[in-house]
N, C-alpha and C. Protein backbone atom coordinates (compact mmCIF):
# COMPACT_ATOMS: atom_id res chain seq x y z
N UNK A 1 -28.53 12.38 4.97
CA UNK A 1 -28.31 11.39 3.95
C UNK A 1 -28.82 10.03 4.40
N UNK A 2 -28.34 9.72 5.78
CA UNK A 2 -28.98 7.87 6.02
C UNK A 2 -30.49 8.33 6.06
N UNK A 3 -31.19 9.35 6.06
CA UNK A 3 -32.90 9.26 5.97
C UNK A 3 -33.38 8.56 4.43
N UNK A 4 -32.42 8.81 3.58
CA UNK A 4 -32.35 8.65 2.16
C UNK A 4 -32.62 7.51 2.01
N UNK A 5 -32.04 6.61 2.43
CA UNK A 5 -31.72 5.22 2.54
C UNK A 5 -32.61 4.13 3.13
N UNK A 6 -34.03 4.14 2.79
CA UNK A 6 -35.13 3.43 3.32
C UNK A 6 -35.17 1.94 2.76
N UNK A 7 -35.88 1.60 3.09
CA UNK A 7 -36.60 0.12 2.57
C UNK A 7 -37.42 0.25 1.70
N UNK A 8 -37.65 1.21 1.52
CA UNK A 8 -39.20 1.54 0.54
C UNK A 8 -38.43 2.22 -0.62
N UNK A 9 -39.65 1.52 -2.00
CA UNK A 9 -38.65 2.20 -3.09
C UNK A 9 -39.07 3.79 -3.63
N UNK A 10 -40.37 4.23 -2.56
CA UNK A 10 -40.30 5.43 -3.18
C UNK A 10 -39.61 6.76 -1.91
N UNK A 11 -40.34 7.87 -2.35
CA UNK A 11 -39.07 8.96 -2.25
C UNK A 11 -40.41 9.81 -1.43
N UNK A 12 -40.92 9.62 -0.90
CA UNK A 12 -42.71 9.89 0.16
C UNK A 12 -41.02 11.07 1.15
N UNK A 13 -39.87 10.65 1.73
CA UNK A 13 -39.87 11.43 2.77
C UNK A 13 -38.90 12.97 2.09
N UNK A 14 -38.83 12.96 0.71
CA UNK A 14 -38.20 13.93 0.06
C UNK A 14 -38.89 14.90 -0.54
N UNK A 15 -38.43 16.29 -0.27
CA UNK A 15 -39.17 17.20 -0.86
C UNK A 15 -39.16 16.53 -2.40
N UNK A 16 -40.46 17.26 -3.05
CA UNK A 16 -40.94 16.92 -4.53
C UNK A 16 -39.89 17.57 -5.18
N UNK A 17 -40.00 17.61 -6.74
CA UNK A 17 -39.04 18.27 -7.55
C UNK A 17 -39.56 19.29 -7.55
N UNK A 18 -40.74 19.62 -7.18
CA UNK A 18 -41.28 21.36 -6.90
C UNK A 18 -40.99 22.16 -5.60
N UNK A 19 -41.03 21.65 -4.78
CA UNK A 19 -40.19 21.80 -3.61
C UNK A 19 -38.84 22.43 -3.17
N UNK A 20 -38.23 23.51 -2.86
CA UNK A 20 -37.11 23.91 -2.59
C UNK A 20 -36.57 23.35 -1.11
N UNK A 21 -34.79 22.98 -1.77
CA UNK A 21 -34.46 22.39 -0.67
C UNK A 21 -33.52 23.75 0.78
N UNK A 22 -33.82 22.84 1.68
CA UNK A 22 -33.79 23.52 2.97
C UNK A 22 -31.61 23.71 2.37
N UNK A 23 -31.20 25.02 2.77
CA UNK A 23 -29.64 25.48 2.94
C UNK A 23 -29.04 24.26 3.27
N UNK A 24 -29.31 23.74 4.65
CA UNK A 24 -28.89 22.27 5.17
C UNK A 24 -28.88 21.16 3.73
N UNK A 25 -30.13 21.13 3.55
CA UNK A 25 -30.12 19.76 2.81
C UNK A 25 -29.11 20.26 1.17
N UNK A 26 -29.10 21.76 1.14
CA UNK A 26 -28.28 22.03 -0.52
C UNK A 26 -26.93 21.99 -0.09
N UNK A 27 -26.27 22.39 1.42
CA UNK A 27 -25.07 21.90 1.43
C UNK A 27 -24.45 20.49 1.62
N UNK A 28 -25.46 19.64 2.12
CA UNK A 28 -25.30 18.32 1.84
C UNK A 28 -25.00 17.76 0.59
N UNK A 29 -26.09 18.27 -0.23
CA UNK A 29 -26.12 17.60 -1.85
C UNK A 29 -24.48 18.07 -2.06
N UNK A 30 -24.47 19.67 -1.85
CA UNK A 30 -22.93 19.73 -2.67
C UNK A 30 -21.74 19.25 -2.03
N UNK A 31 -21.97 18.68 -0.65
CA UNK A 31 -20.38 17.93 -0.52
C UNK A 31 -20.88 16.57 -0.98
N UNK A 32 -22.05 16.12 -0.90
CA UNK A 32 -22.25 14.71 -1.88
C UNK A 32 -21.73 14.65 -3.45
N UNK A 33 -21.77 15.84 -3.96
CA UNK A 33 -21.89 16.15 -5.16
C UNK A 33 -19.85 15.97 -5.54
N UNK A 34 -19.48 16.68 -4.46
CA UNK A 34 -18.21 16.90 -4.50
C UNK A 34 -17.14 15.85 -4.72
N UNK A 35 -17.64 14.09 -3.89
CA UNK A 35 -17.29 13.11 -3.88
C UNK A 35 -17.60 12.03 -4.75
N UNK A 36 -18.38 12.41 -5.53
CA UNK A 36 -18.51 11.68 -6.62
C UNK A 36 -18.15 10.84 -7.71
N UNK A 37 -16.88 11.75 -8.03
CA UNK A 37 -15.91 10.74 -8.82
C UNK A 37 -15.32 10.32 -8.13
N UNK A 38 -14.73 9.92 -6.54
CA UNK A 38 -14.06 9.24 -5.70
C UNK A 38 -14.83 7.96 -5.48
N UNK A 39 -16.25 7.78 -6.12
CA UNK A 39 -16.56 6.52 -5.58
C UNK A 39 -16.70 5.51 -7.32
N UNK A 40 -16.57 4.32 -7.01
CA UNK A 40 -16.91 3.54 -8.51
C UNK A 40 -18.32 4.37 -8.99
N UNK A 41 -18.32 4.66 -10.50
CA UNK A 41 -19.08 5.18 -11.66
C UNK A 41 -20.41 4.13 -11.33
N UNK A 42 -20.58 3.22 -11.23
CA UNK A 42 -21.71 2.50 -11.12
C UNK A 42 -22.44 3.17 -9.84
N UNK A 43 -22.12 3.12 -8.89
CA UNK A 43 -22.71 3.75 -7.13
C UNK A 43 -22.54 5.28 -7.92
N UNK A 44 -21.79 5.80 -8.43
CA UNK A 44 -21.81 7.40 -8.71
C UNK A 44 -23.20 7.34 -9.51
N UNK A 45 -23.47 7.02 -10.66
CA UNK A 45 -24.57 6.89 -11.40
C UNK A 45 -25.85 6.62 -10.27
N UNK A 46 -25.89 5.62 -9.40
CA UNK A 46 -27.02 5.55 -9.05
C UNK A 46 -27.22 6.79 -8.04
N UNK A 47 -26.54 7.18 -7.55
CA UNK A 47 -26.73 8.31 -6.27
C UNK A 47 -27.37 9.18 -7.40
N UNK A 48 -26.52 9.79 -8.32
CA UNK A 48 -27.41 10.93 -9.17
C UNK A 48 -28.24 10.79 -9.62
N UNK A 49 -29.05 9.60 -10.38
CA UNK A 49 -30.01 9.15 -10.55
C UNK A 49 -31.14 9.17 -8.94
N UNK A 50 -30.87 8.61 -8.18
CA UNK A 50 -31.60 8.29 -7.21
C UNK A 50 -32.26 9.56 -6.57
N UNK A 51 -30.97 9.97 -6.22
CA UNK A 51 -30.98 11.54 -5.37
C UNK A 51 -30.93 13.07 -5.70
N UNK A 52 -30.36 12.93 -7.03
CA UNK A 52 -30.12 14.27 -7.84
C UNK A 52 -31.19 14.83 -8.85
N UNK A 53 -31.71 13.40 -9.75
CA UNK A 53 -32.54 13.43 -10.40
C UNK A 53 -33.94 12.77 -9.70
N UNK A 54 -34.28 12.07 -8.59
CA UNK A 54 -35.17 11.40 -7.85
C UNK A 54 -35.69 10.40 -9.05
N UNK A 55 -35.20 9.60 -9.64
CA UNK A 55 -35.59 8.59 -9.82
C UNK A 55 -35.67 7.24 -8.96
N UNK A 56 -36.80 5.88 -9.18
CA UNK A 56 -36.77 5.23 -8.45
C UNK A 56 -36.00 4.30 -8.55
N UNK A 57 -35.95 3.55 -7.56
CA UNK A 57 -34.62 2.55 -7.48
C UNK A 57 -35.30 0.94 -8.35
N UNK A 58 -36.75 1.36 -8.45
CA UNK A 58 -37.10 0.01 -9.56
C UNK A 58 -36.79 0.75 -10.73
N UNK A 59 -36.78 2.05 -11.47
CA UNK A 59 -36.68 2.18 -12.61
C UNK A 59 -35.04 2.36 -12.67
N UNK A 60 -34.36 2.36 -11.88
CA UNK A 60 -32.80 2.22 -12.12
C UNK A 60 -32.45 1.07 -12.45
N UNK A 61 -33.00 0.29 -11.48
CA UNK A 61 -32.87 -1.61 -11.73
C UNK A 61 -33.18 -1.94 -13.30
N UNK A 62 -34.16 -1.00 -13.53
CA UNK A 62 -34.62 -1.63 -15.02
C UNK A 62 -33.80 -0.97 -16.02
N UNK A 63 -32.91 0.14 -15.91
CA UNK A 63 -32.54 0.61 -16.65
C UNK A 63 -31.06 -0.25 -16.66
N UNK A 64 -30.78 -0.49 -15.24
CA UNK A 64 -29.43 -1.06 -15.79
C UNK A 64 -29.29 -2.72 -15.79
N UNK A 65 -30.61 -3.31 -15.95
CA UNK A 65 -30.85 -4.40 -15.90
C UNK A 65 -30.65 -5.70 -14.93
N UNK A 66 -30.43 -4.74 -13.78
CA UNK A 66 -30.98 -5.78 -12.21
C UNK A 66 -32.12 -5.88 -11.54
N UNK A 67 -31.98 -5.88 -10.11
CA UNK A 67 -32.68 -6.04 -9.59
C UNK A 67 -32.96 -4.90 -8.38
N UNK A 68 -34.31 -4.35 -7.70
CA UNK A 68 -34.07 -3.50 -6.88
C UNK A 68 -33.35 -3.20 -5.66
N UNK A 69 -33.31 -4.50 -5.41
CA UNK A 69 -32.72 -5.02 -4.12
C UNK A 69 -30.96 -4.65 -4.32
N UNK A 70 -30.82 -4.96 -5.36
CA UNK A 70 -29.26 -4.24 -5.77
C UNK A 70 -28.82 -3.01 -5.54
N UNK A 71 -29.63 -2.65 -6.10
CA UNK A 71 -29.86 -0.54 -6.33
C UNK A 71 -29.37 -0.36 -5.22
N UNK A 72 -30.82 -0.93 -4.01
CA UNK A 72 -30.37 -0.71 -2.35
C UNK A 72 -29.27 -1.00 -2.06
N UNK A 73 -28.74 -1.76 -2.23
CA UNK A 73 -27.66 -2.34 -1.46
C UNK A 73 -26.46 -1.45 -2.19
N UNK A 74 -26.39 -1.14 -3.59
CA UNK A 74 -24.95 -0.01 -4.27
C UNK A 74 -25.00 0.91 -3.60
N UNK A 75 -26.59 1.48 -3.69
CA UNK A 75 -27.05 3.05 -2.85
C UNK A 75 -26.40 3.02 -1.46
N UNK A 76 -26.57 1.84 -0.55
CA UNK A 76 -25.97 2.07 0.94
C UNK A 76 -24.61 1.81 0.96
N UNK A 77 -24.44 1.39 -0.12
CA UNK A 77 -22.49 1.07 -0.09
C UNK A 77 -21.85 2.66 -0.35
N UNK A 78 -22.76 3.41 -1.30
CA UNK A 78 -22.38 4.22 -1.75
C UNK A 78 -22.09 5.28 -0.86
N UNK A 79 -23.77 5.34 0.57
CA UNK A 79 -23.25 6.31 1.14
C UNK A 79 -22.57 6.40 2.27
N UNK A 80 -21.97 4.57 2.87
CA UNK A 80 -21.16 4.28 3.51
C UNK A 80 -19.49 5.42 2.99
N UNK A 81 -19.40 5.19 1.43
CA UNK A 81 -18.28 5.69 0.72
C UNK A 81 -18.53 6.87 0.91
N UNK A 82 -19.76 7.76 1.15
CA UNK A 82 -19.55 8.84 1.03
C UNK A 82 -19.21 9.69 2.08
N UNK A 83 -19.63 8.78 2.97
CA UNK A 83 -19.73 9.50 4.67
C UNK A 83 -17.83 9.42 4.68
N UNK A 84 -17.45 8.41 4.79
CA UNK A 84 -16.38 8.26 4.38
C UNK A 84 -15.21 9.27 3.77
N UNK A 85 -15.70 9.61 2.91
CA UNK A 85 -14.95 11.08 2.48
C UNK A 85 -15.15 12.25 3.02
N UNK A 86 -16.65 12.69 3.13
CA UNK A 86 -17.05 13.75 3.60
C UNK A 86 -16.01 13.84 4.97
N UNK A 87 -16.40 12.66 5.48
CA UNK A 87 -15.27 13.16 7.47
C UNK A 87 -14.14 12.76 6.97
N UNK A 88 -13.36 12.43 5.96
CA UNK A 88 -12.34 12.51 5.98
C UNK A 88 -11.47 13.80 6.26
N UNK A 89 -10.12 13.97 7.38
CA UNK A 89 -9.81 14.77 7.32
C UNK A 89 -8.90 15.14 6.39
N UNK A 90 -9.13 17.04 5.98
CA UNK A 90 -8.57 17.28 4.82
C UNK A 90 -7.02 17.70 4.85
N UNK A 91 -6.32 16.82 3.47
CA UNK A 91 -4.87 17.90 4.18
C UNK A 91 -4.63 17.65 2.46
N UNK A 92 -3.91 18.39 2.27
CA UNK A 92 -2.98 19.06 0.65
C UNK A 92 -2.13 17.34 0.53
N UNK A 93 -2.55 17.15 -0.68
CA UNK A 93 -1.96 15.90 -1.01
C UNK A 93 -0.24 16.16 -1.10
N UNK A 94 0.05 17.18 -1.73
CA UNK A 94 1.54 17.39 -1.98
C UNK A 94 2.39 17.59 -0.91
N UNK A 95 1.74 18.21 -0.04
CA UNK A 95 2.41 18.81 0.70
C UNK A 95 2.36 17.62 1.88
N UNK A 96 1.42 16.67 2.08
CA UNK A 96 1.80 15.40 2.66
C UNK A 96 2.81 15.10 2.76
N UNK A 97 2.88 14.16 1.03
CA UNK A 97 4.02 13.53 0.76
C UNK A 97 5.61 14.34 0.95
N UNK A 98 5.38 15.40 0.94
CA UNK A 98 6.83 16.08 1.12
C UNK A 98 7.37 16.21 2.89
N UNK A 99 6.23 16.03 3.61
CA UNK A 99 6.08 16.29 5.13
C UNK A 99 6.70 14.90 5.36
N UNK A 100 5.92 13.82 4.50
CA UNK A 100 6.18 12.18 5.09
C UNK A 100 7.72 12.15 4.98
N UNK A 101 7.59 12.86 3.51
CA UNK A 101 9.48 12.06 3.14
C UNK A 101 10.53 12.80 4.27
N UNK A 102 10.32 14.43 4.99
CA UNK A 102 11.09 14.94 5.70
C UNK A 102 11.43 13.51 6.66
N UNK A 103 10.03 13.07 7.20
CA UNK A 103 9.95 12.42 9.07
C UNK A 103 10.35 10.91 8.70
N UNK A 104 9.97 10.39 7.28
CA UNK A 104 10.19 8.92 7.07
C UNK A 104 11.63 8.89 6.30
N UNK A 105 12.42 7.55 6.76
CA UNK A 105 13.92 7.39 5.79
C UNK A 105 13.22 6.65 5.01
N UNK A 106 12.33 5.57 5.12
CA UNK A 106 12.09 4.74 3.94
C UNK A 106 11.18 4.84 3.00
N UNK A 107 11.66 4.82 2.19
CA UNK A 107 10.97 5.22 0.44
C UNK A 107 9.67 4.15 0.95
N UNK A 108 9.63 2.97 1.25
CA UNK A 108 8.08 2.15 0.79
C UNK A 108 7.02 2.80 1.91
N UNK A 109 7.69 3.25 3.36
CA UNK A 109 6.65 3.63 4.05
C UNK A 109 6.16 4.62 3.56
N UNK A 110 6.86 5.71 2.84
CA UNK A 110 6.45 6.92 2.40
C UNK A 110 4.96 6.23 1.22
N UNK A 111 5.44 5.25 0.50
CA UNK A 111 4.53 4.98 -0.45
C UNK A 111 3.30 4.17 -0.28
N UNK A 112 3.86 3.52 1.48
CA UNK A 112 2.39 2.78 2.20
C UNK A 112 1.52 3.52 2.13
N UNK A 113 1.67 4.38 3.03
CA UNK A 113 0.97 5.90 3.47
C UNK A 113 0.10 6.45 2.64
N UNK A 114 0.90 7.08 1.48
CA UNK A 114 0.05 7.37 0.36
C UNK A 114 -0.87 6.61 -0.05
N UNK A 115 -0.24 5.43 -0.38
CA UNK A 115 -1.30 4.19 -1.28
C UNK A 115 -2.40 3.97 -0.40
N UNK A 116 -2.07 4.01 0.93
CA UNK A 116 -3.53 3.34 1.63
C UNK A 116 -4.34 4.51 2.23
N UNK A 117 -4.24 5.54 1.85
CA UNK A 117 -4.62 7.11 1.81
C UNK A 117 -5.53 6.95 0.43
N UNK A 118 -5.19 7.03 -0.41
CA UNK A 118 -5.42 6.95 -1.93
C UNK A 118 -6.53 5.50 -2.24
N UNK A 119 -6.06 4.61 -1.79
CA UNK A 119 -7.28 3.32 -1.98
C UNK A 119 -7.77 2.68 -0.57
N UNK A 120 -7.32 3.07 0.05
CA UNK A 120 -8.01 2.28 1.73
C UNK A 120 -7.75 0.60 1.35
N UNK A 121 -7.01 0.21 0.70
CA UNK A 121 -6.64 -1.33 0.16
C UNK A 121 -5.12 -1.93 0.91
N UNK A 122 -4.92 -2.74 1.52
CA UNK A 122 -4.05 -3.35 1.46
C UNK A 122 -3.24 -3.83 0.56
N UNK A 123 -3.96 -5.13 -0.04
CA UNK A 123 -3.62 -5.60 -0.94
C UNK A 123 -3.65 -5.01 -2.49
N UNK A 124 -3.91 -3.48 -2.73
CA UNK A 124 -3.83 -3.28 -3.78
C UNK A 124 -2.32 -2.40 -3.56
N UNK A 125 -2.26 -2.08 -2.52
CA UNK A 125 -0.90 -1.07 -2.34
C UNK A 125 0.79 -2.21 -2.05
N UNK A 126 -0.06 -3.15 -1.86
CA UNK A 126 1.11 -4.68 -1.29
C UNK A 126 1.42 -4.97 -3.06
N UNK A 127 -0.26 -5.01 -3.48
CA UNK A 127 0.57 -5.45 -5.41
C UNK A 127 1.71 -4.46 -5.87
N UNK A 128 1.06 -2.95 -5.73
CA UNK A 128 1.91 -2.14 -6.51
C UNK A 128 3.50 -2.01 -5.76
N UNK A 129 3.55 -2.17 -4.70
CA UNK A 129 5.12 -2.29 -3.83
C UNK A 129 5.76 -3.22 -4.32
N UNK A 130 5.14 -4.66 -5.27
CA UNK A 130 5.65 -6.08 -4.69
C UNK A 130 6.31 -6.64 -3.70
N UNK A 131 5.17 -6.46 -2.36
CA UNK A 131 5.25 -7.01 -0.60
C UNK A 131 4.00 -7.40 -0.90
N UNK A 132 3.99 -7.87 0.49
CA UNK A 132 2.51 -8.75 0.78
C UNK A 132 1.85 -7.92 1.69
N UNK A 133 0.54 -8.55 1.89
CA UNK A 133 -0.57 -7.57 2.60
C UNK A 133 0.16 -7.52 3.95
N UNK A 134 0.70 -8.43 4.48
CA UNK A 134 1.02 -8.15 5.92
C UNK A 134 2.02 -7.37 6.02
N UNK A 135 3.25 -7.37 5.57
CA UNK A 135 3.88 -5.97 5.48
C UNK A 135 3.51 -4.60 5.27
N UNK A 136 2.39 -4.17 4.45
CA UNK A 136 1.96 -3.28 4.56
C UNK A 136 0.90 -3.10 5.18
N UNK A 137 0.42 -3.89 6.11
CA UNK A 137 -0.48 -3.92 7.17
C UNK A 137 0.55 -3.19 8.52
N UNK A 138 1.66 -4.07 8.29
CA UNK A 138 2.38 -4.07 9.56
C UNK A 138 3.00 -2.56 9.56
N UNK A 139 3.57 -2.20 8.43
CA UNK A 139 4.45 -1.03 8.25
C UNK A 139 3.36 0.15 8.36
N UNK A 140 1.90 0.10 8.01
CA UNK A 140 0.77 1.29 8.30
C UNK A 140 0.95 1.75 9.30
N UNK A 141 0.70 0.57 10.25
CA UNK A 141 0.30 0.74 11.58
C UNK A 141 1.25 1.52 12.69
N UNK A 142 2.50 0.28 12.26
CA UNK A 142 3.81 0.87 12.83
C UNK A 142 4.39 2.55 12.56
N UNK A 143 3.75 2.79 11.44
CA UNK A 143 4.38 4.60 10.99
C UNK A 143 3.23 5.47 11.55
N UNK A 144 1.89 4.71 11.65
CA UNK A 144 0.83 5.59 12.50
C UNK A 144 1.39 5.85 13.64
N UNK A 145 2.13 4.72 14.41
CA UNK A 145 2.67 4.98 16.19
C UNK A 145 3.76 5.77 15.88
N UNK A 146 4.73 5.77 15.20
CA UNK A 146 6.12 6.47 15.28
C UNK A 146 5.28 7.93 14.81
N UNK A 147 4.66 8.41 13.78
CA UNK A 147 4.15 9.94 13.75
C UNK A 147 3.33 10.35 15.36
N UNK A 148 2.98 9.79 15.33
CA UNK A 148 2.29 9.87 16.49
C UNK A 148 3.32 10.68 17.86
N UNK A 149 4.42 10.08 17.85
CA UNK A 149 5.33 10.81 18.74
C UNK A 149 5.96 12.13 18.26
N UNK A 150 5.45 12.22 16.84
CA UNK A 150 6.41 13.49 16.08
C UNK A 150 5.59 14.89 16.03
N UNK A 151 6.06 15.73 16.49
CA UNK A 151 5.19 17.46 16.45
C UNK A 151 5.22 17.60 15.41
N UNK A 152 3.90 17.98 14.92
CA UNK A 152 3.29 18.80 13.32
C UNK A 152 2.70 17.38 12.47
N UNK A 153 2.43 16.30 13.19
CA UNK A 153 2.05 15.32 12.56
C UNK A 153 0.80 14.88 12.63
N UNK A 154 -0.16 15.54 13.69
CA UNK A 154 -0.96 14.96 14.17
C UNK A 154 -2.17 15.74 13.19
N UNK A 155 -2.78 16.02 12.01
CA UNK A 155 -3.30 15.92 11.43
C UNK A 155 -3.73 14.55 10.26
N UNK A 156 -1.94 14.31 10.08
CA UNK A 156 -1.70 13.29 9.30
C UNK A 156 -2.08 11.84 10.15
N UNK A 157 -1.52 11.82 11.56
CA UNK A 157 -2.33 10.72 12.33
C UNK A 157 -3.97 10.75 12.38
N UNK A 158 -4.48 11.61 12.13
CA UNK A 158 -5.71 11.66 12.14
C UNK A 158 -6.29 11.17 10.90
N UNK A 159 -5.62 11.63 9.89
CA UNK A 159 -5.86 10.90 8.63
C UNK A 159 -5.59 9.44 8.96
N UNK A 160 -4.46 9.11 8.85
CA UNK A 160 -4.42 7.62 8.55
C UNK A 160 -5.06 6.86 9.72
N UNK A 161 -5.45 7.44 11.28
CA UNK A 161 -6.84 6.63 12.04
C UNK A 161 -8.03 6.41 11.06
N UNK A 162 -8.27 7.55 10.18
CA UNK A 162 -9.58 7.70 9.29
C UNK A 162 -9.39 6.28 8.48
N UNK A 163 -8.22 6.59 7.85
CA UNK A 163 -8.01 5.64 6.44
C UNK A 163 -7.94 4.49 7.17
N UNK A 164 -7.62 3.44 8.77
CA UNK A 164 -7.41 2.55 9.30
C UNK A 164 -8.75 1.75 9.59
N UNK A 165 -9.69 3.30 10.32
CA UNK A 165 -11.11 2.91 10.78
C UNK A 165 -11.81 1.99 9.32
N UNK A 166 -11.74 2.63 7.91
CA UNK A 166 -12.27 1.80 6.78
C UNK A 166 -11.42 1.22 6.12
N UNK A 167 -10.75 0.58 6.33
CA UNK A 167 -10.36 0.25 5.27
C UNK A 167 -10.77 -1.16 4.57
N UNK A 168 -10.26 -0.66 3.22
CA UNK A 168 -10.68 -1.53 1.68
C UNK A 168 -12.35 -0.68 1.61
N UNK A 169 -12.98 0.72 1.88
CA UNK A 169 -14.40 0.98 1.81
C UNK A 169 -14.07 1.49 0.64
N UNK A 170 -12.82 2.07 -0.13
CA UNK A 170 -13.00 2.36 -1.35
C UNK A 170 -12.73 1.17 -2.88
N UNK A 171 -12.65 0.30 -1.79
CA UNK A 171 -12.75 -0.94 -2.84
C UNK A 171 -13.74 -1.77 -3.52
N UNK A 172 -13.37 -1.56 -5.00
CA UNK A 172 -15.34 -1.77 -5.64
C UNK A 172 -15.03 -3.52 -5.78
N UNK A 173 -16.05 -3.79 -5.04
CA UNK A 173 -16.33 -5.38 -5.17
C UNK A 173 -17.34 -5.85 -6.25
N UNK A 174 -16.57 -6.76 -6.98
CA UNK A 174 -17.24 -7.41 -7.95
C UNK A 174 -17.81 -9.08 -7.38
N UNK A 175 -18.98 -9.39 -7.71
CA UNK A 175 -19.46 -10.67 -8.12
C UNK A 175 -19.31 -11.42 -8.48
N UNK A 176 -18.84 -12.87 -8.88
CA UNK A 176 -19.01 -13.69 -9.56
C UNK A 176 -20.43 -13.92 -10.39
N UNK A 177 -20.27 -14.24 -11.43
CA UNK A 177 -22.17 -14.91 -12.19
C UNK A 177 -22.20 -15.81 -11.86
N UNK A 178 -22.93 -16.85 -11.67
CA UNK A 178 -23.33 -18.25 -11.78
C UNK A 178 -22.64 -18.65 -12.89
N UNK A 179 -22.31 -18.16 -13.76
CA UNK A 179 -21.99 -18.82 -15.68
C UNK A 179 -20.66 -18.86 -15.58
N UNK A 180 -19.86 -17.60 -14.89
CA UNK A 180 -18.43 -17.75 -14.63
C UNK A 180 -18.00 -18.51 -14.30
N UNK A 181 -16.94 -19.09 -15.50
CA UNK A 181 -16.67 -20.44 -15.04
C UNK A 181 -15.41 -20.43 -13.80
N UNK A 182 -15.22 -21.60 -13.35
CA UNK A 182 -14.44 -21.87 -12.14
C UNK A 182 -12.91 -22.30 -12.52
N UNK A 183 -11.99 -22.11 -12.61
CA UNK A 183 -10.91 -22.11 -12.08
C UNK A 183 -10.14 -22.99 -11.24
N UNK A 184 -9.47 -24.06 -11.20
CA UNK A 184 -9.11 -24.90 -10.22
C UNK A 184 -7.31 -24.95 -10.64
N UNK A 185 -6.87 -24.51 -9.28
CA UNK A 185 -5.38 -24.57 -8.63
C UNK A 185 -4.92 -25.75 -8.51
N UNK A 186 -4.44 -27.20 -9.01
CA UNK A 186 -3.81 -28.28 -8.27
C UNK A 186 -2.49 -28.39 -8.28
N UNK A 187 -2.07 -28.16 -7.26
CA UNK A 187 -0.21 -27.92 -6.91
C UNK A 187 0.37 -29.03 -6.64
């Protein structure tokens, strides 16, 4: 996948659409394929466009009315997100949360865990708790060390090292325009 990811906007190091792809490169596509709706619809669109359908990253720009240099830059965010999932390690969402609630007494760590499993966000899992980012910074970290001492946990520590190593990578960042107007706080 990072061969994908050139400077150049054409597609010279990819087999043609006449071309059959190598076992390797078709099980790639399908765990790429697999993560797809896990990443924002905009980076999902361009990967399939780019990579699925081999279109170029100037005729994407033109289709969705930017610039190429954009394309590049969604495209490498995208497969930052994707690598991302792919090594994520896998465990049964349900059966998590029922493991956490045995080993954890407190209801919010149980719901840190999840939330920053689920969005790699701080601050989006601090909104939905109503706490602040540093509490659920602090309480992550702190329930990573306490599992850590507990037998049958250490898959789940492996997860949340994963979810620690990125985090906020599943968070879609927006832009400001130039036109957007500004906003001023005076307290």
């Amino acid at each position: 996948m990072e061969r994908m990811f050139s400077t150049y906007d054409g597609l010279d190091s990819y087999p043609s659409a006449h071309e059959e792809l190598s076992d390797e490169s078709k099980v790639e596509m399908a765990q790429v394929d697999a993560v797809l709706d896990q990443i924002p619809p905009r980076e999902a669109d361009f990967v399939e466009l780019y990579f699925f359908q081999r279109i170029r990253q100037t005729v994407i720009a033109e289709l969705f009315g930017i610039t190429q240099p954009t394309v590049h830059y969604r495209l490498q965010r995208a497969a930052e997100r994707i690598r991302y999932l792919i090594d994520m390690p896998k465990v049964d969402p349900e059966s998590m949360e029922r493991d956490l609630r045995g080993v954890l007494s407190d209801e919010k760590d149980v719901r840190i865990m999840l939330g920053m499993v689920r969005t790699t966000c701080q601050s989006d899992v601090a909104q939905e708790l109503g706490v602040t980012q540093g509490f659920v910074r602090h309480r992550f970290f702190r329930t990573i060390d306490r599992l850590r001492g507990m037998s049958g946990m250490g898959t789940y520590v492996d997860l949340f090292e994963h979810v620690a190593g990125h985090t906020n990578i599943l968070k879609e960042t927006h832009r400001s325009k130039w036109d957007d107007p500004l906003v001023y706080v005076i307290a």
